[in-house]
Every structure is written in structure tokens, then in C-alpha cells.
PDB file of N, CA and C in Angstrom:
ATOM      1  N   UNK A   1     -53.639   6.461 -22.631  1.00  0.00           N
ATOM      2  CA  UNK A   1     -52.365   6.476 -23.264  1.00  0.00           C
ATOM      3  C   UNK A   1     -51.416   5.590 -22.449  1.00  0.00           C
ATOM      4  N   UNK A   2     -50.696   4.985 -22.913  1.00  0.00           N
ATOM      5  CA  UNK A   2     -49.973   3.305 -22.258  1.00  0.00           C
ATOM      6  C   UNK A   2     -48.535   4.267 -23.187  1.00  0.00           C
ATOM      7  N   UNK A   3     -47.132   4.381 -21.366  1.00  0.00           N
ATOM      8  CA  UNK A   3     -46.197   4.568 -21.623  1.00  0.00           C
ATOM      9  C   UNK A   3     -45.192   3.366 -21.730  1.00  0.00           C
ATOM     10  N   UNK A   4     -44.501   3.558 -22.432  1.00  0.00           N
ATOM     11  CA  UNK A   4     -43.470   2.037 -22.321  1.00  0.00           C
ATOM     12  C   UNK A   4     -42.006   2.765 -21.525  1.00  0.00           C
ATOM     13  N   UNK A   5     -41.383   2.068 -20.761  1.00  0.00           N
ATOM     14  CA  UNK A   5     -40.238   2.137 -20.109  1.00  0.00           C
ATOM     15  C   UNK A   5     -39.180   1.586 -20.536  1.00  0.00           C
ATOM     16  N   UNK A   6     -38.073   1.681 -20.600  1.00  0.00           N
ATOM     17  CA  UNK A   6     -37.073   1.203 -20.897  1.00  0.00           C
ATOM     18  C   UNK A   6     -36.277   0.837 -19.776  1.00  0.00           C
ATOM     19  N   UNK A   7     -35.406  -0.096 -19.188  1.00  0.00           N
ATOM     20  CA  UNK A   7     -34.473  -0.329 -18.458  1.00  0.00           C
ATOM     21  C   UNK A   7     -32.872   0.171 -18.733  1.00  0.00           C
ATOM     22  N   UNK A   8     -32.464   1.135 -18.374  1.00  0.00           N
ATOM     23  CA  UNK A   8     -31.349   1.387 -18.885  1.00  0.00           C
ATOM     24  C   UNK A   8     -30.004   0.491 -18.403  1.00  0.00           C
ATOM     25  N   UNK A   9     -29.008   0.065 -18.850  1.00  0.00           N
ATOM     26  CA  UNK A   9     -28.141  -0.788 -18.813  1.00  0.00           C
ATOM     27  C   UNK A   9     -27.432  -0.592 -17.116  1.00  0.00           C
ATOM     28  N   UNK A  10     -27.415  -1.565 -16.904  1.00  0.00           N
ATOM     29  CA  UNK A  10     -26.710  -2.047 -15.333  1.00  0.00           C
ATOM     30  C   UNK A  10     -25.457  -1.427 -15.397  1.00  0.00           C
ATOM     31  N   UNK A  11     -24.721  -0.441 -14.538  1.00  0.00           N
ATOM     32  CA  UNK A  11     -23.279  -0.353 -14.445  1.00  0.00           C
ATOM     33  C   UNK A  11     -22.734  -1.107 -13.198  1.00  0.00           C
ATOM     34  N   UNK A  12     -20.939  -0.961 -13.719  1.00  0.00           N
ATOM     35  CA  UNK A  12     -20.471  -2.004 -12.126  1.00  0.00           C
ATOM     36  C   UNK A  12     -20.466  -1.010 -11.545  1.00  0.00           C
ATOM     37  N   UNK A  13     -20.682  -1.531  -9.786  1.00  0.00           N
ATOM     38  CA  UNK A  13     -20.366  -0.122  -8.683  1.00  0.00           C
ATOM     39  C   UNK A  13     -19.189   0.435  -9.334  1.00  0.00           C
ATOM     40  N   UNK A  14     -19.097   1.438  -9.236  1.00  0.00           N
ATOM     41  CA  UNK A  14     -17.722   2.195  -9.163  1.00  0.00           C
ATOM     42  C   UNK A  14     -16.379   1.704  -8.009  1.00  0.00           C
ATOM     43  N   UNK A  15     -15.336   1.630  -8.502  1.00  0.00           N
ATOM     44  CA  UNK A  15     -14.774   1.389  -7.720  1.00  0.00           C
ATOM     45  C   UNK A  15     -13.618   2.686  -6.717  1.00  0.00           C
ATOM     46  N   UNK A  16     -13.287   1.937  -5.823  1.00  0.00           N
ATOM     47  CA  UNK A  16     -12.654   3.595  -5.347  1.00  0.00           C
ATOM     48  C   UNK A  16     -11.913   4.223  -6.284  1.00  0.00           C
ATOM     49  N   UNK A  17     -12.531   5.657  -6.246  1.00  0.00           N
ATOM     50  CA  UNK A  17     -11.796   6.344  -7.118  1.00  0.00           C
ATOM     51  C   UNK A  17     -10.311   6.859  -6.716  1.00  0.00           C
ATOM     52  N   UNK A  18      -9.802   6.455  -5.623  1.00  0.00           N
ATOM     53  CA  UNK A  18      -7.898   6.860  -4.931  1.00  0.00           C
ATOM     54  C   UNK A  18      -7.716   5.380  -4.866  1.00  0.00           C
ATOM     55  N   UNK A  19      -6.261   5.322  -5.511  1.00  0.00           N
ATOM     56  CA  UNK A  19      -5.855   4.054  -5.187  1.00  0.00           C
ATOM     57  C   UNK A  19      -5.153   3.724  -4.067  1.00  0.00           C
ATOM     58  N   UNK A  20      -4.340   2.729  -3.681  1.00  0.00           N
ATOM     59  CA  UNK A  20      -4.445   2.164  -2.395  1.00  0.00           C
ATOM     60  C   UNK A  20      -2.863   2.707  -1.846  1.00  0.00           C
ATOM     61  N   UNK A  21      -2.168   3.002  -1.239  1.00  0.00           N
ATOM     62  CA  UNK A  21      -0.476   2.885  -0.664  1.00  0.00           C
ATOM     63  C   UNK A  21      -0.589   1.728   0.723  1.00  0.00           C
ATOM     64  N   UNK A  22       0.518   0.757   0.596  1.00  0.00           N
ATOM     65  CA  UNK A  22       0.324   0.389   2.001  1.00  0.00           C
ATOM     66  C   UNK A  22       1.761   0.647   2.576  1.00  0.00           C
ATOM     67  N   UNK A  23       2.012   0.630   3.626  1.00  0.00           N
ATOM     68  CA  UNK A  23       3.078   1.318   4.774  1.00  0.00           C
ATOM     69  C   UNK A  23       3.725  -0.378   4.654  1.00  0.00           C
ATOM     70  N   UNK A  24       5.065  -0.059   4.980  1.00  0.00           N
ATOM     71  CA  UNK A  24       6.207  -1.119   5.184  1.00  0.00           C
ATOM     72  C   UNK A  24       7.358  -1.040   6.298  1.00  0.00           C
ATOM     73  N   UNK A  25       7.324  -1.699   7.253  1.00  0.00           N
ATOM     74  CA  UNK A  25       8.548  -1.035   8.347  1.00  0.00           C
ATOM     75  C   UNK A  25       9.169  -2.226   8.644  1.00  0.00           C
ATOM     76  N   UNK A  26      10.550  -2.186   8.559  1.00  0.00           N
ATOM     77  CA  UNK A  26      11.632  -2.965   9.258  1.00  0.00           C
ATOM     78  C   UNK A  26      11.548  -2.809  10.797  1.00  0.00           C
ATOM     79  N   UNK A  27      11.179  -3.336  11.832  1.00  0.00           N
ATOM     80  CA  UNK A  27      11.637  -3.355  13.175  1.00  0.00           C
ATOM     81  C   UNK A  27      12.958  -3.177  13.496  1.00  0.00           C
ATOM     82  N   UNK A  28      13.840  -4.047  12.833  1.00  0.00           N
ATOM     83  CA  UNK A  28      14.895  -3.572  13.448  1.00  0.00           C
ATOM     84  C   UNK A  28      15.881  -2.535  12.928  1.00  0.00           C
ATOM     85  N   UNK A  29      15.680  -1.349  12.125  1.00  0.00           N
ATOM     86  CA  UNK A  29      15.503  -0.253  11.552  1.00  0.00           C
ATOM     87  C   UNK A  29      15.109   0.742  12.588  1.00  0.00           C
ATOM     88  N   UNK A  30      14.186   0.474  13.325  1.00  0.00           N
ATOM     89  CA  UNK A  30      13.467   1.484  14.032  1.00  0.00           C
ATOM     90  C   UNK A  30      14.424   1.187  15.689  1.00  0.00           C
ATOM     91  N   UNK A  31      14.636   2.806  15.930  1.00  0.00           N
ATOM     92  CA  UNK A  31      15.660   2.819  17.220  1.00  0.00           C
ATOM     93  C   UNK A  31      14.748   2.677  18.132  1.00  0.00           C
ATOM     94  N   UNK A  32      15.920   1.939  19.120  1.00  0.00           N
ATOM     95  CA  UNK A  32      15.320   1.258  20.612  1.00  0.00           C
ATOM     96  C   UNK A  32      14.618   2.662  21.486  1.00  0.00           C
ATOM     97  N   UNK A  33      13.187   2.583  21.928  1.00  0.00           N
ATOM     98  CA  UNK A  33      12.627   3.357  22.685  1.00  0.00           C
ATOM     99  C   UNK A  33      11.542   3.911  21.574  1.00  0.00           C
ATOM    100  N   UNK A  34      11.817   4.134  20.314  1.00  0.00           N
ATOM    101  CA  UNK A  34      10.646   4.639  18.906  1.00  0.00           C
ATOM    102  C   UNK A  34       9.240   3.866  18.970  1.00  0.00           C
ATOM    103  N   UNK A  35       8.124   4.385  19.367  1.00  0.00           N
ATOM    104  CA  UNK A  35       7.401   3.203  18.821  1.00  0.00           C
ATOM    105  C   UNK A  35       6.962   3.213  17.313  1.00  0.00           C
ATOM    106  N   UNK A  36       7.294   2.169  16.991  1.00  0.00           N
ATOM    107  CA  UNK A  36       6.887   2.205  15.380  1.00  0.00           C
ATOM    108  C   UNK A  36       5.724   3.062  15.158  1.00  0.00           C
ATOM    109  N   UNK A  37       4.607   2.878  15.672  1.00  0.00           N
ATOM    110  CA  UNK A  37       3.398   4.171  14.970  1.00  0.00           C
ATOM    111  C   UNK A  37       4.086   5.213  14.708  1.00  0.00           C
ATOM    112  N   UNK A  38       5.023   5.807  15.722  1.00  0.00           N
ATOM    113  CA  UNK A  38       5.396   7.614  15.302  1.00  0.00           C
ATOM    114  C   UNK A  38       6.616   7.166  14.038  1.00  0.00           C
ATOM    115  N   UNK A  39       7.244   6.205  13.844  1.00  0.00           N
ATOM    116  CA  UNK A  39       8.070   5.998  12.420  1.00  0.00           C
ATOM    117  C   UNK A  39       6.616   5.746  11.203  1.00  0.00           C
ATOM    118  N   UNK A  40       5.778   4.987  11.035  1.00  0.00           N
ATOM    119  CA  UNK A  40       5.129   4.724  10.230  1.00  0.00           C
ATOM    120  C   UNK A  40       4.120   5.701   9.643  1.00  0.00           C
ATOM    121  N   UNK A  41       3.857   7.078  11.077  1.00  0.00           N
ATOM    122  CA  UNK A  41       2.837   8.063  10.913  1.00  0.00           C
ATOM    123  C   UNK A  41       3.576   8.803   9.732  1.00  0.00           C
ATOM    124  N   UNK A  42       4.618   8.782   9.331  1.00  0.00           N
ATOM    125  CA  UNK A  42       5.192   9.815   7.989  1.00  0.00           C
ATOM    126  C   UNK A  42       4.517   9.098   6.812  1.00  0.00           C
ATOM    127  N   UNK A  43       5.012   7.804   6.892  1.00  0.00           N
ATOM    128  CA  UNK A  43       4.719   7.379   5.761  1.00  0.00           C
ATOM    129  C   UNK A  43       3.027   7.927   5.489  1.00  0.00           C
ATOM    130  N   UNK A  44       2.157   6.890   6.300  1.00  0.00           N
ATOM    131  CA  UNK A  44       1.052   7.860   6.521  1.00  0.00           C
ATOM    132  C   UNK A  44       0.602   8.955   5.672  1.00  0.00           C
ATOM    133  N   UNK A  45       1.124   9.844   6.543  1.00  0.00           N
ATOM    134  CA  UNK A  45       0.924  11.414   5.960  1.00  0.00           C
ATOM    135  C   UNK A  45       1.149  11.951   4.478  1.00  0.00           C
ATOM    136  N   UNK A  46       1.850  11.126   4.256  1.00  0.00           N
ATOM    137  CA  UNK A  46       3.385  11.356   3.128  1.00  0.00           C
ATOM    138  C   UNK A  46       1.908  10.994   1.625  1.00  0.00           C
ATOM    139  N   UNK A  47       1.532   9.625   2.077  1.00  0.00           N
ATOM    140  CA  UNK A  47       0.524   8.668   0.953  1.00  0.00           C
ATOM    141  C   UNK A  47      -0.854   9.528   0.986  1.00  0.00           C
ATOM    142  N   UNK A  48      -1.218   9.985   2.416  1.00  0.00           N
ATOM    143  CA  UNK A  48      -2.323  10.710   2.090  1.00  0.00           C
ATOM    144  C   UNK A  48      -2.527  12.040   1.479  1.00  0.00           C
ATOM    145  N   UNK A  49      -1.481  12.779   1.450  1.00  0.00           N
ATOM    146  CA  UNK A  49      -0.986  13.858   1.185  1.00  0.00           C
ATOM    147  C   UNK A  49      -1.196  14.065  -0.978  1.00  0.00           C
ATOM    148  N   UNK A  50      -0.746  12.727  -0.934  1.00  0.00           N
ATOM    149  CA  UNK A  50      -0.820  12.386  -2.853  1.00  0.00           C
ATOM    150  C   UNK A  50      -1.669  12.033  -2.897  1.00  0.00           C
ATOM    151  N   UNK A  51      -2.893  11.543  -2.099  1.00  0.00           N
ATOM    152  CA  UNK A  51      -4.071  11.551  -2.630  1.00  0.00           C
ATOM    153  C   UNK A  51      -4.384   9.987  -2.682  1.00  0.00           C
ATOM    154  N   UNK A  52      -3.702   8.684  -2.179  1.00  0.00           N
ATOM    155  CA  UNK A  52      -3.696   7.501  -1.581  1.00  0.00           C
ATOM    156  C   UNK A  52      -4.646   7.483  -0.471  1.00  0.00           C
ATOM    157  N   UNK A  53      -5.523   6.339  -1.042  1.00  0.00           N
ATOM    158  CA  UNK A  53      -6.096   5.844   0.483  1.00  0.00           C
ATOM    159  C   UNK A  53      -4.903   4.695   0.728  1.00  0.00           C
ATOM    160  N   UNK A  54      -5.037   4.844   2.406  1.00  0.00           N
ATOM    161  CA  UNK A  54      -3.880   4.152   3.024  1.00  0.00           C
ATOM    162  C   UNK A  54      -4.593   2.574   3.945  1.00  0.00           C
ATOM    163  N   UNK A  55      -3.779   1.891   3.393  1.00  0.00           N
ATOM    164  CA  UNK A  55      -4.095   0.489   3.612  1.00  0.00           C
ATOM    165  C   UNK A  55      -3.461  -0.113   4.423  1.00  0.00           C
ATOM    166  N   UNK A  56      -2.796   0.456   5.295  1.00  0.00           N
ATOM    167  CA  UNK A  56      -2.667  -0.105   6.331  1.00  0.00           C
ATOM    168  C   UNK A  56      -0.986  -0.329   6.285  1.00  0.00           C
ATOM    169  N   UNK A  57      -0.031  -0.793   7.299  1.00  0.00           N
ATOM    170  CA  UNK A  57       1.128  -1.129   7.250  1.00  0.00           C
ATOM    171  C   UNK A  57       1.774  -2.424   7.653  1.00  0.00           C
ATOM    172  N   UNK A  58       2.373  -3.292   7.383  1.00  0.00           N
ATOM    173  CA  UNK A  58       3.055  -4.102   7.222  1.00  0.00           C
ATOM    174  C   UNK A  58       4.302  -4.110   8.551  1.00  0.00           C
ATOM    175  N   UNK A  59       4.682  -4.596   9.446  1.00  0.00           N
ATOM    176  CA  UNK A  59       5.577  -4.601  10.274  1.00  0.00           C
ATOM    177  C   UNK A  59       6.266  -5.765  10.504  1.00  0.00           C
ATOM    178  N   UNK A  60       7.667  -5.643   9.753  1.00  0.00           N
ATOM    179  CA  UNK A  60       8.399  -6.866   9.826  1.00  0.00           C
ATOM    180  C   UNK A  60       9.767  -6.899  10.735  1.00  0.00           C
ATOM    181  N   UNK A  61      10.207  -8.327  11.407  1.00  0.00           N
ATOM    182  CA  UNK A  61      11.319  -8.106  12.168  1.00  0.00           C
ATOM    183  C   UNK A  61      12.339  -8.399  11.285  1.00  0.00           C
ATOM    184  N   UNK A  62      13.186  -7.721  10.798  1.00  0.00           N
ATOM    185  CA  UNK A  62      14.373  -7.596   9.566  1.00  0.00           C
ATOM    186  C   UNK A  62      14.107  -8.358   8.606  1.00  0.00           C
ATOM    187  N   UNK A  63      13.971  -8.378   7.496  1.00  0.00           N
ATOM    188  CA  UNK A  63      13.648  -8.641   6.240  1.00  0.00           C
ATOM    189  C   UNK A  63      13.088  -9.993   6.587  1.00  0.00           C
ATOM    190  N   UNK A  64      12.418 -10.292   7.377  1.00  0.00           N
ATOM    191  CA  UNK A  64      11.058 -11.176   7.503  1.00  0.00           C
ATOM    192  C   UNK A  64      10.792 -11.359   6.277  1.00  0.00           C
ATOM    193  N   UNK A  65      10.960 -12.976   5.926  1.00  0.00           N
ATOM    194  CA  UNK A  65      10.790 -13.573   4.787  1.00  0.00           C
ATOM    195  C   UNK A  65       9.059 -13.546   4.716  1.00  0.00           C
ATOM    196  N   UNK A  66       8.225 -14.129   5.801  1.00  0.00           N
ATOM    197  CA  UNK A  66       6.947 -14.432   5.586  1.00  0.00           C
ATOM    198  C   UNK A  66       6.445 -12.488   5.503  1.00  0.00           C
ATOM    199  N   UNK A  67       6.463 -11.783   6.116  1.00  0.00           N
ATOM    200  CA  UNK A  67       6.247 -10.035   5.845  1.00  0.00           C
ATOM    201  C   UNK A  67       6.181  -9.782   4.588  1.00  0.00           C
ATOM    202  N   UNK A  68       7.417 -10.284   4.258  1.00  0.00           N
ATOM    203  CA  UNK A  68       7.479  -9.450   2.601  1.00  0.00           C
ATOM    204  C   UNK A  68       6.611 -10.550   1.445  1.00  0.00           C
ATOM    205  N   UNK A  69       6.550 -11.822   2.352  1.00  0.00           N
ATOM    206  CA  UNK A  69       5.019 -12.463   1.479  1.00  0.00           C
ATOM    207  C   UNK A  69       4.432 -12.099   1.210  1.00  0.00           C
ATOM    208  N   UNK A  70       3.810 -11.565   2.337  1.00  0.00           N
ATOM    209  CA  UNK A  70       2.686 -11.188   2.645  1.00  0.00           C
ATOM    210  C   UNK A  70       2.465  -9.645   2.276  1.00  0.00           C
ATOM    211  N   UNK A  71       3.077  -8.964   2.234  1.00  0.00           N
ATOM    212  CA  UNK A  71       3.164  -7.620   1.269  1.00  0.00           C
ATOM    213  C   UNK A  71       3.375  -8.000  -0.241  1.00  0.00           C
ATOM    214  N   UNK A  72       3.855  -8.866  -0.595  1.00  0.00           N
ATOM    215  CA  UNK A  72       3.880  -9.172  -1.931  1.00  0.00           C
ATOM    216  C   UNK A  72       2.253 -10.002  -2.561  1.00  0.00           C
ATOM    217  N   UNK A  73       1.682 -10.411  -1.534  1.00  0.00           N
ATOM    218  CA  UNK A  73       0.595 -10.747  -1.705  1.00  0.00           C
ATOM    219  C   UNK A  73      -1.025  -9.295  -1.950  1.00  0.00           C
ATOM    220  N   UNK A  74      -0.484  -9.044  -1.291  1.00  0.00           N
ATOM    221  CA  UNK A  74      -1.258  -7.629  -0.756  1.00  0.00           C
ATOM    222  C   UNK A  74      -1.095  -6.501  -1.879  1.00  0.00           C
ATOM    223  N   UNK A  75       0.063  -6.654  -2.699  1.00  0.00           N
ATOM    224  CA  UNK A  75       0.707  -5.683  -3.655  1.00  0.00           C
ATOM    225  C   UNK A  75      -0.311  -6.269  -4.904  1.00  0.00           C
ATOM    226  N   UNK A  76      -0.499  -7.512  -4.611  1.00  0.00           N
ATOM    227  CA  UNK A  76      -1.107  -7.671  -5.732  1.00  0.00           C
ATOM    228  C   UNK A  76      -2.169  -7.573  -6.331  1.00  0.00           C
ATOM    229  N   UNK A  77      -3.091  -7.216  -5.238  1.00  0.00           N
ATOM    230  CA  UNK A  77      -4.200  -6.494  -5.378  1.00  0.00           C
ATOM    231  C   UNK A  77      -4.693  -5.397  -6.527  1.00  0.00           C
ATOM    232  N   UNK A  78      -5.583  -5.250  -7.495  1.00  0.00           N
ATOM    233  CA  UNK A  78      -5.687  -4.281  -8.496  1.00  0.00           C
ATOM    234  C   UNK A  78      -5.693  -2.861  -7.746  1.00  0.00           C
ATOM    235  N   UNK A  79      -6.237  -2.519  -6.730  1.00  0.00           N
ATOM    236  CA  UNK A  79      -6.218  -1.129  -6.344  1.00  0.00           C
ATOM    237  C   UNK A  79      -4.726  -0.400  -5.720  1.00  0.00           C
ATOM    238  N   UNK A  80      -3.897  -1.552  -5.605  1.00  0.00           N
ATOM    239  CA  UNK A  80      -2.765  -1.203  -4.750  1.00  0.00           C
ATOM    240  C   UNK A  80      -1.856  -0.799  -5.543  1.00  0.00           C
ATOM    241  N   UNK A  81      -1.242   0.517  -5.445  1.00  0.00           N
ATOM    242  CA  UNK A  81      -0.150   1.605  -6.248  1.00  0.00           C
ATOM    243  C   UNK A  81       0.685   1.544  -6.074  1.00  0.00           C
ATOM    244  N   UNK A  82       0.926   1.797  -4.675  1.00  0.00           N
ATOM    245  CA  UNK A  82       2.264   1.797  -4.117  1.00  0.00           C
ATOM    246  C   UNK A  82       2.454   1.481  -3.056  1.00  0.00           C
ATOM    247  N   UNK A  83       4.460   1.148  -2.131  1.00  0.00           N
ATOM    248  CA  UNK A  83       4.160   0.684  -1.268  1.00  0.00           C
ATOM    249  C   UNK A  83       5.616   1.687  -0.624  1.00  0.00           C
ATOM    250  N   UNK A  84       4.722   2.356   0.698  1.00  0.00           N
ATOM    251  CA  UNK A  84       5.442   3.783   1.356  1.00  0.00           C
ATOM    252  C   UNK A  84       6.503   3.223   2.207  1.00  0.00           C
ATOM    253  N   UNK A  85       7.762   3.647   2.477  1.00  0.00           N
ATOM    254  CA  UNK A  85       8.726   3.427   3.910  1.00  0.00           C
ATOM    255  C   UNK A  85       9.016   4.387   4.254  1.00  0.00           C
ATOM    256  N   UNK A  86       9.499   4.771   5.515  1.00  0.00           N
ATOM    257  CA  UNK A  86       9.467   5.905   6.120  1.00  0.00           C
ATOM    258  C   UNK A  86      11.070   6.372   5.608  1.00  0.00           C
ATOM    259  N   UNK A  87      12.033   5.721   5.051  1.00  0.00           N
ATOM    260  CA  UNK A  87      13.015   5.669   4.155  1.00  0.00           C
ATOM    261  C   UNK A  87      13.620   4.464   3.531  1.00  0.00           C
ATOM    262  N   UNK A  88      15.526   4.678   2.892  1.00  0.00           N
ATOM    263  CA  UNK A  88      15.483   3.658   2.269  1.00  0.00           C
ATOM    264  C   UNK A  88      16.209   2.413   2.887  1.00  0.00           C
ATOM    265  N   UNK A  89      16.163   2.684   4.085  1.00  0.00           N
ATOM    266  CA  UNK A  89      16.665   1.636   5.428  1.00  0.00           C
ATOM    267  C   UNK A  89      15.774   0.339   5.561  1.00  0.00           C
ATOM    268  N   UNK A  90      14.323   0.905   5.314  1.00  0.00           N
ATOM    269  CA  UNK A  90      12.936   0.068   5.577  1.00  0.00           C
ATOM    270  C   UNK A  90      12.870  -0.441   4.043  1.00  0.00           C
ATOM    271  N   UNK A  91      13.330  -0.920   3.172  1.00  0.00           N
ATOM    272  CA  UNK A  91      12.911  -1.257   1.912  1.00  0.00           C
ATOM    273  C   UNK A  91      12.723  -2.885   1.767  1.00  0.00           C
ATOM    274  N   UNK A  92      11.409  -3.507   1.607  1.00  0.00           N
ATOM    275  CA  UNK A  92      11.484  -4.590   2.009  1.00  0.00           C
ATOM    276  C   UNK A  92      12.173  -5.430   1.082  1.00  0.00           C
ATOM    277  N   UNK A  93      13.265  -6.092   1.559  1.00  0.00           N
ATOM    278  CA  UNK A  93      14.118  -7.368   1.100  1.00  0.00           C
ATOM    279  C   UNK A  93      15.449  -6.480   0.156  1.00  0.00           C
ATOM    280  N   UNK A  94      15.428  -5.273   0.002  1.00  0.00           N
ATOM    281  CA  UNK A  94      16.450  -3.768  -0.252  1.00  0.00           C
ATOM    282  C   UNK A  94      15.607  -3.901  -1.798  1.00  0.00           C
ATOM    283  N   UNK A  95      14.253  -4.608  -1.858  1.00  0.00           N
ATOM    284  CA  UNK A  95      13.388  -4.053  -3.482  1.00  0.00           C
ATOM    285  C   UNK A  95      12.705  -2.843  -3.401  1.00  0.00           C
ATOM    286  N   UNK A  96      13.109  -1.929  -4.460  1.00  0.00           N
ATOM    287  CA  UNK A  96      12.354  -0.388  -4.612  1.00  0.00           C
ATOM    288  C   UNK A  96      11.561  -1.304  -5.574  1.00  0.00           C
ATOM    289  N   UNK A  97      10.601  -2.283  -6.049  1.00  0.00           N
ATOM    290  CA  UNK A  97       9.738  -2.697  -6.468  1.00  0.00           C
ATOM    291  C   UNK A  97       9.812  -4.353  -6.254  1.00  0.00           C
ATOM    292  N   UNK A  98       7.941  -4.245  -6.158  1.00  0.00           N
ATOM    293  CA  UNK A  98       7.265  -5.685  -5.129  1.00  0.00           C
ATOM    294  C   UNK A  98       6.939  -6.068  -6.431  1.00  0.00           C
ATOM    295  N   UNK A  99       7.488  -7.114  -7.323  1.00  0.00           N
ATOM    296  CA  UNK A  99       6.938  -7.540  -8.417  1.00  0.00           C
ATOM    297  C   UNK A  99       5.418  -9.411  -7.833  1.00  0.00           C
ATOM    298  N   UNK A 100       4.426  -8.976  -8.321  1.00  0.00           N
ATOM    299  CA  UNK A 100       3.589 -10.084  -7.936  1.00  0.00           C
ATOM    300  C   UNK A 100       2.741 -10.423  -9.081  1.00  0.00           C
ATOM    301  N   UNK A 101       2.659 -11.311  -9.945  1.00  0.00           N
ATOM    302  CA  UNK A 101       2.541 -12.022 -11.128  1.00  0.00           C
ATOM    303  C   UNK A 101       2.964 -11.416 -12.212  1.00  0.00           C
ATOM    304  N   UNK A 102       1.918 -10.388 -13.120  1.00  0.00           N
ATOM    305  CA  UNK A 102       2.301  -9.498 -14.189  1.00  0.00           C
ATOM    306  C   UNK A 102       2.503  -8.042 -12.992  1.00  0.00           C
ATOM    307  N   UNK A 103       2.004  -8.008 -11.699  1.00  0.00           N
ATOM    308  CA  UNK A 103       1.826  -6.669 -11.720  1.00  0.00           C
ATOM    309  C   UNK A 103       3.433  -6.049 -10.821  1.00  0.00           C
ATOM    310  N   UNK A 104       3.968  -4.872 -11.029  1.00  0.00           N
ATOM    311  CA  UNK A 104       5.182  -4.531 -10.562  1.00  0.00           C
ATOM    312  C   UNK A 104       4.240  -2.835  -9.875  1.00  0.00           C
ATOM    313  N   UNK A 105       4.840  -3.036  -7.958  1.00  0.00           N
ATOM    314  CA  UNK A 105       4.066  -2.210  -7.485  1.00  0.00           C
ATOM    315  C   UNK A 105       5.520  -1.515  -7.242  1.00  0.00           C
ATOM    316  N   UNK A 106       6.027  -0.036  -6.916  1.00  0.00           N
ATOM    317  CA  UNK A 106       6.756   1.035  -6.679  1.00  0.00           C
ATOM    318  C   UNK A 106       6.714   0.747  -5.453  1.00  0.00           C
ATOM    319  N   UNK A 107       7.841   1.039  -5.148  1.00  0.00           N
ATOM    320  CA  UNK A 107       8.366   1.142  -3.126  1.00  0.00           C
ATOM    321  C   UNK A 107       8.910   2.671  -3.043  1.00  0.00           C
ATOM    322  N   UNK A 108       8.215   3.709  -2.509  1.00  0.00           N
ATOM    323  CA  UNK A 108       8.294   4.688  -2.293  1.00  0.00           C
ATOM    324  C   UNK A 108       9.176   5.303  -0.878  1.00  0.00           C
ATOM    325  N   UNK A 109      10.505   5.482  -0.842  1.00  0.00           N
ATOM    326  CA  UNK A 109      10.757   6.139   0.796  1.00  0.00           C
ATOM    327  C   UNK A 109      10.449   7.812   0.230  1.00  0.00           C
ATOM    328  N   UNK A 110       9.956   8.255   1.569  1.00  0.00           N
ATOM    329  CA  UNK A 110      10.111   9.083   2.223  1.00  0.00           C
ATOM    330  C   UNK A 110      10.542  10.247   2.419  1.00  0.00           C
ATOM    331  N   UNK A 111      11.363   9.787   2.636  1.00  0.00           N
ATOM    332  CA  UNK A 111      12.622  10.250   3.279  1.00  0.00           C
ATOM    333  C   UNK A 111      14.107   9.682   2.144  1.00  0.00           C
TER     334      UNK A 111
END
């Protein structure tokens, strides 16, 4: 008796199922003696807490034109949701949204 097999159809990997938050900090926002990690660890907490994988943070010296490029680049990414500040002091360029081609990502404080 001769079985025949079938190949069942290829799926794409899955992709992560939590989407992405990345952290945003003004340097000069953050008081003299702070090291930024213990300002940025809220945000942190704050993204993992909703269920965000966290992508890392962004550290600019006052509205750092090339920073907020470069977060605007990064925003544009399909997995990337949102983008955390530890409040609304740190908001990069004072946008509560990183608009990057069609896609418009949320700037979330905190605080």
C-alpha cells in the first residue's frame, strides 16, 4: 500500500507577539548628580509593565537635532508602538507624536 503526503503550506515566522516601546531622555532635563539610568529605569518599568518589549533608549543633549533623527528613524520601524519619557520635560523636540512616513508613533510620559 503506497501513502501519498502532502506538504502543507509554508507560514512566515511569527513575529513578536509584544510590540516594541523605546525610552527617550533629554540630558539636560536630568539634574546634575542623576545618572540617567535611574531617570530612564521608570520609563523602563512603566513599558514593561503594559506588556512592551523595550527597545532600548535614546539619550539626547537638549533637543539634539541628530537624537530625535534618529528616534524618528527607529519609530519607524513596523514593531515600534510607542515612545516612553520619564515625563513631559523629556518630550523629544516638545512632539507627543514621532510622525515617520505614513506611520505616527505616540510619545508616552510617565509621569
Amino acid at each position: 500500500m503506497r501513502r501519498t503526503f502532502a506538504m502543507l503550506p509554508q507560514r512566515k515566522p511569527p513575529s513578536s507577539p509584544r510590540p516594541k516601546a523605546l525610552g527617550y531622555l533629554n540630558r539636560d532635563r536630568i539634574p546634575v548628580g542623576v545618572a540617567p539610568e535611574s531617570v530612564g529605569c521608570t520609563s523602563r518599568a512603566w513599558a514593561e509593565e503594559q506588556g512592551y518589549l523595550w527597545g532600548g533608549t535614546y539619550l539626547a543633549a537638549s533637543d539634539d537635532a541628530q537624537a530625535v533623527a534618529a528616534l524618528t528613524r527607529a519609530a519607524a520601524q513596523p514593531d515600534v508602538e510607542v515612545i516612553v519619557v520619564p515625563n513631559s520635560g523629556h518630550l523629544p523636540a516638545g512632539q507627543h507624536v514621532i510622525i515617520a512616513g505614513d506611520r505616527h508613533t505616540r510619545v508616552i510620559a510617565v509621569r
